[in-house]
C-alpha atoms as a PDB file:
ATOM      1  CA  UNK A   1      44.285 -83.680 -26.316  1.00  0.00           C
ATOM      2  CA  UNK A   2      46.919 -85.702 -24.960  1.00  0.00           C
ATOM      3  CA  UNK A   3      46.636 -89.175 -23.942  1.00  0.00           C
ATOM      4  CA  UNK A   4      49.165 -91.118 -22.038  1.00  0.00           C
ATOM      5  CA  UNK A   5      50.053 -94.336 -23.623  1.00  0.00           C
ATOM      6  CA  UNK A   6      48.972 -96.560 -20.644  1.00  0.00           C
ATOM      7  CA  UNK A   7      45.342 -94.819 -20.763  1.00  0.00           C
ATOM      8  CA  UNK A   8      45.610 -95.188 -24.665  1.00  0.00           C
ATOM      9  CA  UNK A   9      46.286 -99.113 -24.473  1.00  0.00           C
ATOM     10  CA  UNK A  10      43.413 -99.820 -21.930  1.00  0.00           C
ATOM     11  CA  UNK A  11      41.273 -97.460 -24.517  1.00  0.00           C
ATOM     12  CA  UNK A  12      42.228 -99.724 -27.200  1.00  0.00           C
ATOM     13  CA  UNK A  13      41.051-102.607 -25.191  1.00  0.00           C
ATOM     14  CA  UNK A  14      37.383-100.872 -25.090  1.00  0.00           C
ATOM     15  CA  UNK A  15      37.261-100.586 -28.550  1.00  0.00           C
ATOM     16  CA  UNK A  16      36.189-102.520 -31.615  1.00  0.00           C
ATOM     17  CA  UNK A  17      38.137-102.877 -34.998  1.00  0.00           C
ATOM     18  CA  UNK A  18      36.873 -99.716 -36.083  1.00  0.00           C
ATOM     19  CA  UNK A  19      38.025 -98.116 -32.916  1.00  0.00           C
ATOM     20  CA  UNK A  20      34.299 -97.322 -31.805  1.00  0.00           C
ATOM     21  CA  UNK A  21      34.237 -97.960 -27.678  1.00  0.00           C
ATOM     22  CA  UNK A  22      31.694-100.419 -26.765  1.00  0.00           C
ATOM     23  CA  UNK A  23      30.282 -99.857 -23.104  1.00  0.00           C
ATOM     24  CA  UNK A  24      27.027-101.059 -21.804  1.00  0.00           C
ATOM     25  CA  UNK A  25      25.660 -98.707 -19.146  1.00  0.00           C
ATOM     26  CA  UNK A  26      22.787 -99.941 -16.874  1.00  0.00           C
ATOM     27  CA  UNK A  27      20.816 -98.070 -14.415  1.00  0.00           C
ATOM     28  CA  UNK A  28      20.964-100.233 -11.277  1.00  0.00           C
ATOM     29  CA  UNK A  29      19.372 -97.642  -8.692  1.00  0.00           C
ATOM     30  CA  UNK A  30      15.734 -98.790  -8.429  1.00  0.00           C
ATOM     31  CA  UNK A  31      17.015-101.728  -7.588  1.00  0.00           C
ATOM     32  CA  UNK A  32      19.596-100.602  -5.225  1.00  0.00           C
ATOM     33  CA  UNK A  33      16.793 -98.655  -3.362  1.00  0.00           C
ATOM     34  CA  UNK A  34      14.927-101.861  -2.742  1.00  0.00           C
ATOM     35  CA  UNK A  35      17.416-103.884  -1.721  1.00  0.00           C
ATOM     36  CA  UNK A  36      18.875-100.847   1.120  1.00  0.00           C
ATOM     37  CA  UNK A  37      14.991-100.434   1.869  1.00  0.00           C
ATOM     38  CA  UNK A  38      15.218-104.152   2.315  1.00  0.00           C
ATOM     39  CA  UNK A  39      17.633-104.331   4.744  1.00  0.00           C
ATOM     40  CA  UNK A  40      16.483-101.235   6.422  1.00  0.00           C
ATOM     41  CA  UNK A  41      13.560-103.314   7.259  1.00  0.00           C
ATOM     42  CA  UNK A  42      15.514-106.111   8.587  1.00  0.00           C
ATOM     43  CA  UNK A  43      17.840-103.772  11.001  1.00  0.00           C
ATOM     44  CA  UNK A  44      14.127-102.585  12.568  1.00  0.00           C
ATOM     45  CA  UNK A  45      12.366-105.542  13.056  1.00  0.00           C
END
């Protein structure tokens, strides 16, 4: 697969001294629904 070297460098950034990619992923849609529910609320009242 070829990379190009700008998308290589900002992989490098990602990635520890053993070249492993740390990411943290977190699943923000429950609270997303509440808060648009939220201000649903608000634009009816």
């Amino acid at each position: 697969m070829k990379v190009s070297k700008e998308k290589y460098e900002n992989l490098k950034k990602s990635a520890n001294n053993d070249g492993i990619i740390v990411a943290l992923a977190i699943d923000q849609r429950v609270s997303m629904k509440k808060m648009i529910s939220k201000y649903n609320e608000d634009l009816n009242n």
